[in-house]
N, C-alpha and C. Protein backbone atom coordinates (compact mmCIF):
# COMPACT_ATOMS: atom_id res chain seq x y z
N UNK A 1 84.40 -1.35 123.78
CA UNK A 1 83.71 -2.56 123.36
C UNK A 1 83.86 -3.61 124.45
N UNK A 2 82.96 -4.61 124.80
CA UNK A 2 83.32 -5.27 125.60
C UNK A 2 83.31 -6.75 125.33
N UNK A 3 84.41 -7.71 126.18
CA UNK A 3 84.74 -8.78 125.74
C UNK A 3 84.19 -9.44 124.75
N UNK A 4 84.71 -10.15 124.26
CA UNK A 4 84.35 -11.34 123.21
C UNK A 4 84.41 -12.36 123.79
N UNK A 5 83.22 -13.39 123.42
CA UNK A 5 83.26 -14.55 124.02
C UNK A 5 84.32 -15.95 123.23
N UNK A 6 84.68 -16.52 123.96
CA UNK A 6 85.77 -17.08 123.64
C UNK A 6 85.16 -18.43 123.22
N UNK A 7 85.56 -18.83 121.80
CA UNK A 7 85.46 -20.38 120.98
C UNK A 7 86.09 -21.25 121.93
N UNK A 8 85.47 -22.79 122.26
CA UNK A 8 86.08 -23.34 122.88
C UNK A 8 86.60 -24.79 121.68
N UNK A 9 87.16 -25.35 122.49
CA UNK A 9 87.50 -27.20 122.08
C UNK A 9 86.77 -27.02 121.28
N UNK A 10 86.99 -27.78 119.98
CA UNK A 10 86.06 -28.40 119.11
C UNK A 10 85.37 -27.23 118.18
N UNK A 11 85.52 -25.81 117.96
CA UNK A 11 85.45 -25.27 117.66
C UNK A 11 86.55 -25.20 116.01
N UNK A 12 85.66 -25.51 114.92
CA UNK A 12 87.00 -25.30 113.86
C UNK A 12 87.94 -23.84 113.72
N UNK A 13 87.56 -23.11 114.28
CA UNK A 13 88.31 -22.22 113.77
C UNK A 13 89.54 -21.80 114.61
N UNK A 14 89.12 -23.08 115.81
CA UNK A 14 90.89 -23.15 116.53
C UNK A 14 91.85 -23.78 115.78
N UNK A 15 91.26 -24.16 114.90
CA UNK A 15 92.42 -25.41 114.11
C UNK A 15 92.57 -24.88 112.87
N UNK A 16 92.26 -23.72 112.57
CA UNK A 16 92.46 -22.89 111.11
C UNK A 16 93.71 -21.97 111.37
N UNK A 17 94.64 -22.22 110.20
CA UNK A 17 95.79 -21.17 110.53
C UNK A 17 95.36 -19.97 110.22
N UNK A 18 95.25 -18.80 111.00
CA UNK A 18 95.17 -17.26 110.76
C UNK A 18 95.53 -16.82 109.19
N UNK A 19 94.94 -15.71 108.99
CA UNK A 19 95.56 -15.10 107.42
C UNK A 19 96.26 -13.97 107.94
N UNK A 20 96.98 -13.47 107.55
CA UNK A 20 97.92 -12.45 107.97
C UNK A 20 97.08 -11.13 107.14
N UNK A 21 97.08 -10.34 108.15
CA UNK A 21 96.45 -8.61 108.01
C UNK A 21 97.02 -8.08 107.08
N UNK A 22 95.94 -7.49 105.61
CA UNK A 22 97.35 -7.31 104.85
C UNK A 22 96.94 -5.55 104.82
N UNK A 23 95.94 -5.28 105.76
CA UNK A 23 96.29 -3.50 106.23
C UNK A 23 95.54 -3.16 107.16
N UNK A 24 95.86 -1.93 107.68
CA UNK A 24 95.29 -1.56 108.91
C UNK A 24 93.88 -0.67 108.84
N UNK A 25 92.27 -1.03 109.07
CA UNK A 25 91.42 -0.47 108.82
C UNK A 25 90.95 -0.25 110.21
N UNK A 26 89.34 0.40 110.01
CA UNK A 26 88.52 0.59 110.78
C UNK A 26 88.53 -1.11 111.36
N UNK A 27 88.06 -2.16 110.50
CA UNK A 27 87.73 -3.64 111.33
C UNK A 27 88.89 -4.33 111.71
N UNK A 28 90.29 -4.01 111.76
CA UNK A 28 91.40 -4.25 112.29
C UNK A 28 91.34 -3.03 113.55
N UNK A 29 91.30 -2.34 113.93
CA UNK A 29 91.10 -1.26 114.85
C UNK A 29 90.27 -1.46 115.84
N UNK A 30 89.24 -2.20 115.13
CA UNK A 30 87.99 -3.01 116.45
C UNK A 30 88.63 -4.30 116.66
N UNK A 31 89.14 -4.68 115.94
CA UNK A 31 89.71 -6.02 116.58
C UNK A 31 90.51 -5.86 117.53
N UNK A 32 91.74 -5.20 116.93
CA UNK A 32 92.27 -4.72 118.41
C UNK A 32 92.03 -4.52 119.69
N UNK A 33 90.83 -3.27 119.38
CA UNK A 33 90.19 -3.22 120.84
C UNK A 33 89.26 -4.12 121.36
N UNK A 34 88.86 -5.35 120.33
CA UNK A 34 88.17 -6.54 121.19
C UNK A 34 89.03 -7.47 121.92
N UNK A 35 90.12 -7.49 121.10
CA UNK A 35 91.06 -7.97 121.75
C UNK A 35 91.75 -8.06 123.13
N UNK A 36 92.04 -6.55 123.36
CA UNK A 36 92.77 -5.81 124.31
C UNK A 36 91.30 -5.83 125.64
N UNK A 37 89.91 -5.45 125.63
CA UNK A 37 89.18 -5.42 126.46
C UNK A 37 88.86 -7.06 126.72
N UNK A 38 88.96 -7.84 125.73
CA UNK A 38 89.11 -9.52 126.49
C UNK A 38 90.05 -9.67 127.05
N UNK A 39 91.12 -9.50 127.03
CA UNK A 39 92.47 -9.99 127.88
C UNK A 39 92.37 -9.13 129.19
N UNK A 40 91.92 -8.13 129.78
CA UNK A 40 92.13 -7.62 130.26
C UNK A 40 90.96 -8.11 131.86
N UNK A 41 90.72 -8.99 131.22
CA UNK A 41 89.44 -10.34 132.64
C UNK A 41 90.82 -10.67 133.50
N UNK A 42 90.83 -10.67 134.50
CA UNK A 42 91.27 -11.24 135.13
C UNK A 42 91.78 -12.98 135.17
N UNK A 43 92.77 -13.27 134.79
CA UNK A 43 93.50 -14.51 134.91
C UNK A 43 93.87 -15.17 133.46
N UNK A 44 94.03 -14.10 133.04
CA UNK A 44 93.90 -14.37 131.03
C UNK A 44 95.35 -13.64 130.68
N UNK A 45 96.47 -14.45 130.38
CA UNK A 45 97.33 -13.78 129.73
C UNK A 45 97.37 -13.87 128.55
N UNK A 46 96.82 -13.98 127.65
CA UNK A 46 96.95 -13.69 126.26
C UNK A 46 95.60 -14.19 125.70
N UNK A 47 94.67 -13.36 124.60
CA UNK A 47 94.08 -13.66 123.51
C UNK A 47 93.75 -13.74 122.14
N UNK A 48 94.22 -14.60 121.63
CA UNK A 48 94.11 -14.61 120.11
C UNK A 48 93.01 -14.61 119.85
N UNK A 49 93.13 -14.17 118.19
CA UNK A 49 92.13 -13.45 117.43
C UNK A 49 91.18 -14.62 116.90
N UNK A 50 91.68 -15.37 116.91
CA UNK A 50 91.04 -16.95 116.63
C UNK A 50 89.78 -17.03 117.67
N UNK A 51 90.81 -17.24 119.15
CA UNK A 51 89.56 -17.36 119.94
C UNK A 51 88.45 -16.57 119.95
N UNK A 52 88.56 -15.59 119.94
CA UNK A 52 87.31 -14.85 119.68
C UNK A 52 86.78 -14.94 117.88
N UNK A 53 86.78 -15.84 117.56
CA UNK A 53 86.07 -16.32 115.97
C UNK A 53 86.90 -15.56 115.14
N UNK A 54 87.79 -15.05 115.01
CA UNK A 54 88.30 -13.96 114.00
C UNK A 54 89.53 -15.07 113.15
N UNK A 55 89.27 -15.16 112.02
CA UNK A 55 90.43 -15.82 111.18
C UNK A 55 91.63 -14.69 111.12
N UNK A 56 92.37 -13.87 111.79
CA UNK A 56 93.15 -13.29 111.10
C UNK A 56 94.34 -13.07 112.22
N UNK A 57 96.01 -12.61 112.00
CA UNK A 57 96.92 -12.88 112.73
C UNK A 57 97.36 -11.66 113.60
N UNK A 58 96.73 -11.86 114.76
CA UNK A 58 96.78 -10.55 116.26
C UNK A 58 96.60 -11.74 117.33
N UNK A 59 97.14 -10.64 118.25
CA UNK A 59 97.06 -11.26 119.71
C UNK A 59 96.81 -9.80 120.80
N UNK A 60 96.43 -10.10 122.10
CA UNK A 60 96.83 -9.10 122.97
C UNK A 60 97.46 -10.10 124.04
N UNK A 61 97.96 -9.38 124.78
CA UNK A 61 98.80 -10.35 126.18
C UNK A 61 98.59 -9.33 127.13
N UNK A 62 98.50 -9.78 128.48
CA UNK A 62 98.27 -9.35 129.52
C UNK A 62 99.10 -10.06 130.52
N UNK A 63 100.52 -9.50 130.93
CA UNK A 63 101.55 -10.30 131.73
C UNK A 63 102.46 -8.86 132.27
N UNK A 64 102.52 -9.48 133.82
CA UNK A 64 103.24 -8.86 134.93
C UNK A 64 102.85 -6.82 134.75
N UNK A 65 101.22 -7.03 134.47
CA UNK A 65 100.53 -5.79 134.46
C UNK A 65 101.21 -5.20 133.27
N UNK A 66 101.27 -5.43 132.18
CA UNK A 66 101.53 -4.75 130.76
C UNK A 66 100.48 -5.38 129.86
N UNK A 67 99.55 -4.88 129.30
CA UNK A 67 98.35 -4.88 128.10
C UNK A 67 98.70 -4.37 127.11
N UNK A 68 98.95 -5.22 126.05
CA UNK A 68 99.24 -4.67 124.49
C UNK A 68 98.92 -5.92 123.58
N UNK A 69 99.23 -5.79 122.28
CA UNK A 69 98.90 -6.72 121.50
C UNK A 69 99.99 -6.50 120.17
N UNK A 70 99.76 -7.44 119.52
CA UNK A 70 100.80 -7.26 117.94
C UNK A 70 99.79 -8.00 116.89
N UNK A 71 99.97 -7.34 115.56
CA UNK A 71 99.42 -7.64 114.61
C UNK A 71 100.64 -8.65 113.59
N UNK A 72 100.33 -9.13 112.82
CA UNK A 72 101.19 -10.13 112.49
C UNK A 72 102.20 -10.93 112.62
N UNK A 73 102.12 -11.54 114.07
CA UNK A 73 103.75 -12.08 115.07
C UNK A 73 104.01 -13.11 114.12
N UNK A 74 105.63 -13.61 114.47
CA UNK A 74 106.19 -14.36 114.11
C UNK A 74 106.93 -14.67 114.87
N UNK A 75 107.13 -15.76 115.35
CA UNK A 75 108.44 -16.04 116.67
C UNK A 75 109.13 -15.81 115.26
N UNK A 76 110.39 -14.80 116.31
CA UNK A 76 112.09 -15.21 115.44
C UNK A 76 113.08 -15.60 116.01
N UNK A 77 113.11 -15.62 117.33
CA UNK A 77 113.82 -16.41 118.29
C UNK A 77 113.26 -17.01 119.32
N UNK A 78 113.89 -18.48 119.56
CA UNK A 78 113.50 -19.17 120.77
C UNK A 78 114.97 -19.78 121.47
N UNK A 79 115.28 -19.53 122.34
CA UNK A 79 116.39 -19.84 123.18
C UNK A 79 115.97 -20.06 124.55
N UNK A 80 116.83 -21.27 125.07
CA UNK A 80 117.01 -21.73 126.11
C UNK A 80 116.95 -23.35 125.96
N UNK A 81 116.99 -24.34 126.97
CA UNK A 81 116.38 -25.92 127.00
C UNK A 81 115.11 -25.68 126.76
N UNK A 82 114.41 -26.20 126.15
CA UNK A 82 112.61 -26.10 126.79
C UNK A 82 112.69 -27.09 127.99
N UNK A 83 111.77 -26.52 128.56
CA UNK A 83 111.00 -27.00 129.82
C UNK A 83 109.61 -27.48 130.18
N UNK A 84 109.07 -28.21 130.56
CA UNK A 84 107.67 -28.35 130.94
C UNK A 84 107.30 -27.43 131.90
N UNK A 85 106.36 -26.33 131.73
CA UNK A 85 105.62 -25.38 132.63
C UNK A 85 103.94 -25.93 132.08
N UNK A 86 103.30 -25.60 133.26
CA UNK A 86 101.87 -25.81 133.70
C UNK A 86 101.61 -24.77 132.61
N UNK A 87 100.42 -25.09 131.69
CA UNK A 87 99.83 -24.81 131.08
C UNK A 87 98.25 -24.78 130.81
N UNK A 88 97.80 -23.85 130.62
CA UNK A 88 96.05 -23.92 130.79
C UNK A 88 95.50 -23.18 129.38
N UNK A 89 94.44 -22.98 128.90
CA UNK A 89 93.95 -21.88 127.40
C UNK A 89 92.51 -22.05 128.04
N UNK A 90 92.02 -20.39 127.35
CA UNK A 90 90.89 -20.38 128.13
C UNK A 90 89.78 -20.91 127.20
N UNK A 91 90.39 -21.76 125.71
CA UNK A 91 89.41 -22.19 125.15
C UNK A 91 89.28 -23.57 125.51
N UNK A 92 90.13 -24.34 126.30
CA UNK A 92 90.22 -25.62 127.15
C UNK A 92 89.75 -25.39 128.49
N UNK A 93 88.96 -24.74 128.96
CA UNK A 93 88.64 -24.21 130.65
C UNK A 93 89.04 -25.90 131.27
N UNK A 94 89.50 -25.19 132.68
CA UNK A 94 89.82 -26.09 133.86
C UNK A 94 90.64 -26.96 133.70
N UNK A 95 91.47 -26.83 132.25
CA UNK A 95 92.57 -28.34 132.18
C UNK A 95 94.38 -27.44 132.24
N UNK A 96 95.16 -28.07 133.01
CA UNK A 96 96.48 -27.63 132.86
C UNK A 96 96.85 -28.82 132.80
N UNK A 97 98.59 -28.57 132.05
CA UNK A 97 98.86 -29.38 131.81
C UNK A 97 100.08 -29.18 131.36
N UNK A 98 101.54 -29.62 131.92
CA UNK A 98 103.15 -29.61 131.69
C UNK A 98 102.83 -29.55 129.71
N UNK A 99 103.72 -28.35 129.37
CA UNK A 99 103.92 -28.47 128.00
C UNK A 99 105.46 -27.52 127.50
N UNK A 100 105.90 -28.30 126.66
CA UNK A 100 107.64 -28.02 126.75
C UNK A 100 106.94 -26.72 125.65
N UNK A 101 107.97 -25.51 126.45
CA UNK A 101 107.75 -24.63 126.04
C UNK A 101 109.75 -23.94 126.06
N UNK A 102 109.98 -22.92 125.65
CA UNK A 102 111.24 -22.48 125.35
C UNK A 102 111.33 -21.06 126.68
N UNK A 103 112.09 -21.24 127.50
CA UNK A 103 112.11 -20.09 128.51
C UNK A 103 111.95 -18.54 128.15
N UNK A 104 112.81 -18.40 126.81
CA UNK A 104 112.97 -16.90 126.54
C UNK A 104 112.24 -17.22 124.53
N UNK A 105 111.69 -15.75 124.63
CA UNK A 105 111.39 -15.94 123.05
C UNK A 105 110.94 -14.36 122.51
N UNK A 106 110.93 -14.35 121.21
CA UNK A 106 110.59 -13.16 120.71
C UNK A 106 110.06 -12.98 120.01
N UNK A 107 108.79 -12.48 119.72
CA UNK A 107 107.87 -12.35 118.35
C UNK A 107 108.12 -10.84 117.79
N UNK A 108 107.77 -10.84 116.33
CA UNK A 108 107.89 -9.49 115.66
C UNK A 108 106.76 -9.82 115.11
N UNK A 109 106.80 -8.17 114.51
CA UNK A 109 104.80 -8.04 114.04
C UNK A 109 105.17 -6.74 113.79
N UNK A 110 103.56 -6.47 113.63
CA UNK A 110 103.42 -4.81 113.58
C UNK A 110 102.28 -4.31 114.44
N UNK A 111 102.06 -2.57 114.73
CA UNK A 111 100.94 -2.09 115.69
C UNK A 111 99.92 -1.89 114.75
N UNK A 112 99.04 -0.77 115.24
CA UNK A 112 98.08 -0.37 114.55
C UNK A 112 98.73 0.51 113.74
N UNK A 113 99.83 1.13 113.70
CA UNK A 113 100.45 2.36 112.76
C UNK A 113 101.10 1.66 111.75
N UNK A 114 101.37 0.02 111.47
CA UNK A 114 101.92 -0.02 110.79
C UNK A 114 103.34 -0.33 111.26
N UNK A 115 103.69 0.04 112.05
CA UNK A 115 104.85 0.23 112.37
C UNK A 115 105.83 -1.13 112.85
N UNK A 116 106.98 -1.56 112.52
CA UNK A 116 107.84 -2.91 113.52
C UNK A 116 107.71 -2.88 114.85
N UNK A 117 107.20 -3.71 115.48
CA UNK A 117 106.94 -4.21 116.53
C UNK A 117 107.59 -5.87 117.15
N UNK A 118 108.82 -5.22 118.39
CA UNK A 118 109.12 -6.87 118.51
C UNK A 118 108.71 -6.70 120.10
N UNK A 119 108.25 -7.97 120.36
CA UNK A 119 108.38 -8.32 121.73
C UNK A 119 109.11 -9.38 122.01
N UNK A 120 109.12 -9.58 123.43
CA UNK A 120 110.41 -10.42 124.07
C UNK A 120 110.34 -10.56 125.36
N UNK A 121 110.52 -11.67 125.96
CA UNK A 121 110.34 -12.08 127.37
C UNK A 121 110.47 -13.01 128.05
N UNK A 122 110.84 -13.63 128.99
CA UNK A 122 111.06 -15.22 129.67
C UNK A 122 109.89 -15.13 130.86
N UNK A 123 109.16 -16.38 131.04
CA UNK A 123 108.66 -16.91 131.85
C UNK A 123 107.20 -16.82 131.14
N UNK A 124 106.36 -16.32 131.86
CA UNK A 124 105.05 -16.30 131.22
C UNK A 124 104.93 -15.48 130.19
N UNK A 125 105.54 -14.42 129.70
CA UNK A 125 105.80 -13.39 128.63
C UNK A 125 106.24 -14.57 127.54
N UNK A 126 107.19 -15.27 127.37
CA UNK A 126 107.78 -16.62 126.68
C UNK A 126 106.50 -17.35 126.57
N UNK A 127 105.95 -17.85 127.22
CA UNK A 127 104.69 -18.68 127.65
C UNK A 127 103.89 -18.31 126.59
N UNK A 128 103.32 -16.90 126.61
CA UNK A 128 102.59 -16.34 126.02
C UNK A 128 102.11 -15.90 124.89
N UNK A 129 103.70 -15.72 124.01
CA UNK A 129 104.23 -15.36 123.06
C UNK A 129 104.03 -16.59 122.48
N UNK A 130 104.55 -17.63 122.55
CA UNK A 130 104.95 -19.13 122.07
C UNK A 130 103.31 -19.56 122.05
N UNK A 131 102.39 -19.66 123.05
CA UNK A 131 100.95 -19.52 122.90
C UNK A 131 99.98 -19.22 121.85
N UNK A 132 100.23 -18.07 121.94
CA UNK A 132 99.36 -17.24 121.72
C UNK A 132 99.63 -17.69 119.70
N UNK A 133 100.92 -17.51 119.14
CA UNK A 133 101.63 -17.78 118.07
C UNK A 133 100.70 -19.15 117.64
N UNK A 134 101.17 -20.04 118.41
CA UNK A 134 100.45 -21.81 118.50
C UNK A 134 98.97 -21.16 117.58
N UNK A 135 98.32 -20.65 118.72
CA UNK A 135 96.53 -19.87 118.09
C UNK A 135 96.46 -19.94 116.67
N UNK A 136 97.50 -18.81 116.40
CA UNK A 136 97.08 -18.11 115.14
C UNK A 136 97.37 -19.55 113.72
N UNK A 137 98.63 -20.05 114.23
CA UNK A 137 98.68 -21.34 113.50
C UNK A 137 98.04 -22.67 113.42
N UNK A 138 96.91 -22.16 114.24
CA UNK A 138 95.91 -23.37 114.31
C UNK A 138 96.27 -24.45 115.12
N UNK A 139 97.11 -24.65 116.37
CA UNK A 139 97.64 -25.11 117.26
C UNK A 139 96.84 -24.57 118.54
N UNK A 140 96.77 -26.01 119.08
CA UNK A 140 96.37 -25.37 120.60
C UNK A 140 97.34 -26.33 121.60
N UNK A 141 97.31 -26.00 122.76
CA UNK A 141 98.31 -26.06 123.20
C UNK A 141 98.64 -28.16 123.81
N UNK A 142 97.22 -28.21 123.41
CA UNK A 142 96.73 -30.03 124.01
C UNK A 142 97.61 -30.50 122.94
N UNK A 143 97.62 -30.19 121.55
CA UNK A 143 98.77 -30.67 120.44
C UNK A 143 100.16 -30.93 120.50
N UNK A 144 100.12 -29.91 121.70
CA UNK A 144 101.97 -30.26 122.17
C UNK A 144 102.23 -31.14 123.53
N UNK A 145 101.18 -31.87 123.76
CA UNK A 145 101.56 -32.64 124.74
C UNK A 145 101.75 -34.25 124.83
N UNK A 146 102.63 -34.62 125.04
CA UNK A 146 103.03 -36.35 124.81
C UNK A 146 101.67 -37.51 124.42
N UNK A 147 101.55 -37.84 124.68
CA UNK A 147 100.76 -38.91 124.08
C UNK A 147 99.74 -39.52 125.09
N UNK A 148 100.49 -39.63 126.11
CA UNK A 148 99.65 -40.36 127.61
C UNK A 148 99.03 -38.60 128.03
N UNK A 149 99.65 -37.70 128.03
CA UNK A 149 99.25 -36.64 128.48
C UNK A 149 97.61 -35.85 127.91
N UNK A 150 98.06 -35.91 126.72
CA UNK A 150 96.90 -36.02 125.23
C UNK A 150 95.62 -36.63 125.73
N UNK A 151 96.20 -37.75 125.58
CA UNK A 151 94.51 -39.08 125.95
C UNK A 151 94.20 -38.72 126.98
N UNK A 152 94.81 -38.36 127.99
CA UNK A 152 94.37 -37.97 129.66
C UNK A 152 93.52 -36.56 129.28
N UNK A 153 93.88 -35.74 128.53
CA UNK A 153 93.43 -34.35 128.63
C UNK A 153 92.09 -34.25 127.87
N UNK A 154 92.12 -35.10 126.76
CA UNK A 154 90.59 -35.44 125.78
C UNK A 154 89.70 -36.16 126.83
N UNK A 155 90.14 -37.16 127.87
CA UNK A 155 89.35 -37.28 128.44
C UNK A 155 88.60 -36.86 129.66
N UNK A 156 89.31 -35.88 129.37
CA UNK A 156 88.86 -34.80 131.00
C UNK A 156 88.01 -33.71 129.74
N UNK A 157 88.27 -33.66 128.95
CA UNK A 157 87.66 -32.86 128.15
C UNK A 157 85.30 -33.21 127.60
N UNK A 158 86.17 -34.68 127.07
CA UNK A 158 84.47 -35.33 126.92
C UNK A 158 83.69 -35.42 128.50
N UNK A 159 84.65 -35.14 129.81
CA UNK A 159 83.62 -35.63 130.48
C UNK A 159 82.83 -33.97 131.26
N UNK A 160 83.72 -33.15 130.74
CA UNK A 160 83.54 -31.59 131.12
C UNK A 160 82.30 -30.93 130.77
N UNK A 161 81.79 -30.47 131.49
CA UNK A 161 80.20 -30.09 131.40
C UNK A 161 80.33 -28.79 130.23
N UNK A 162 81.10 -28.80 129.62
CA UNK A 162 81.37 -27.41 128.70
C UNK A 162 81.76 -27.93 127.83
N UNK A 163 81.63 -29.63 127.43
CA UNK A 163 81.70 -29.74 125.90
C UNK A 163 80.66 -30.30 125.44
C-alpha cells in the first residue's frame, strides 16, 4: 500500500485522543501496513495513526534504520532530567523547535499477534516514543512548548503557505 497523506495543523483529529484497538483484524492489518510504508519516506521518524486520519492507538517509528510499529503504547517509564532537543512533526512542516522531552523512555503495547510488545530507547528512539504517544493522546508537540515559544510557532504557522 502506499503512503498516507499526512493531516496537518488545524486538522481536528490531531487533537482527538486515539481509541485503543480492542482486536486485531483485516482493517488493523492495513493500518499497520499504511503505517509502516509512510514512515518509511525518508526523514520521518515516527507516524501516528492519527496523522494519517485514523482515530485509533498505533504508531510505526523509523530510527537508526529499524522500521516497526506497536499497537496500543503506553509510556511506562520515563527517566532521566528532561532536556530541550530540536523538535519538528511532519503535521507542522518546516517548524522546529526545543521541547523538554525525557532522554530514555519505554512504551508497551502489543503487535499484530496480539502479543506484549515493549520498546525502549534514548535519544531519538526516546524522542519518538514520547512523540509519537503525545499523537495518539491528542497532543502535538507545539503544546509542549513555553509560552513565548508557542506564540512564535503559531505565528510561523498562519504565515506558512500550507495553512
Amino acid at each position: 500500500m502506499p503512503e498516507r497523506q499526512i493531516r496537518l495543523f488545524g486538522d481536528p483529529v490531531l487533537k482527538t485522543v486515539s481509541d485503543p484497538i480492542e482486536g486485531i483484524d483485516d482493517r488493523v492489518r492495513g493500518l499497520v501496513c499504511d503505517l509502516l510504508d509512510s514512515v518509511r519516506l525518508p526523514g520521518r521518524a515516527g507516524v501516528a495513526a492519527s496523522q494519517i486520519g485514523v482515530n485509533l492507538r498505533a504508531f510505526s517509528y523509523n530510527v537508526d534504520d529499524e522500521v516497526g510499529y506497536i499497537i496500543n503504547p503506553e509510556i511506562i517509564e520515563l527517566s532521566g532530567e528532561p532536556e530541550l532537543v530540536d523538535e519538528g512533526c511532519l503535521s507542522v512542516p518546516g517548524l522546529w523547535y526545543p521541547t523538554m522531552r525525557h532522554p530514555f523512555a519505554v512504551a508497551r503495547g502489543i503487535d499484530l499477534d496480539g502479543e506484549p510488545l515493549e520498546l525502549s530507547g534514548t535519544g531519538v528512539m526516546a524522542q519518538a516514543l514520547q512523540h509519537e504517544t503525545d499523537h495518539l493522546n491528542g497532543l502535538l508537540y507545539l503544546d509542549r512548548l513555553d509560552k513565548e515559544s508557542r506564540r512564535a510557532a503559531m505565528k510561523e504557522i498562519r504565515e506558512s503557505d500550507w495553512f
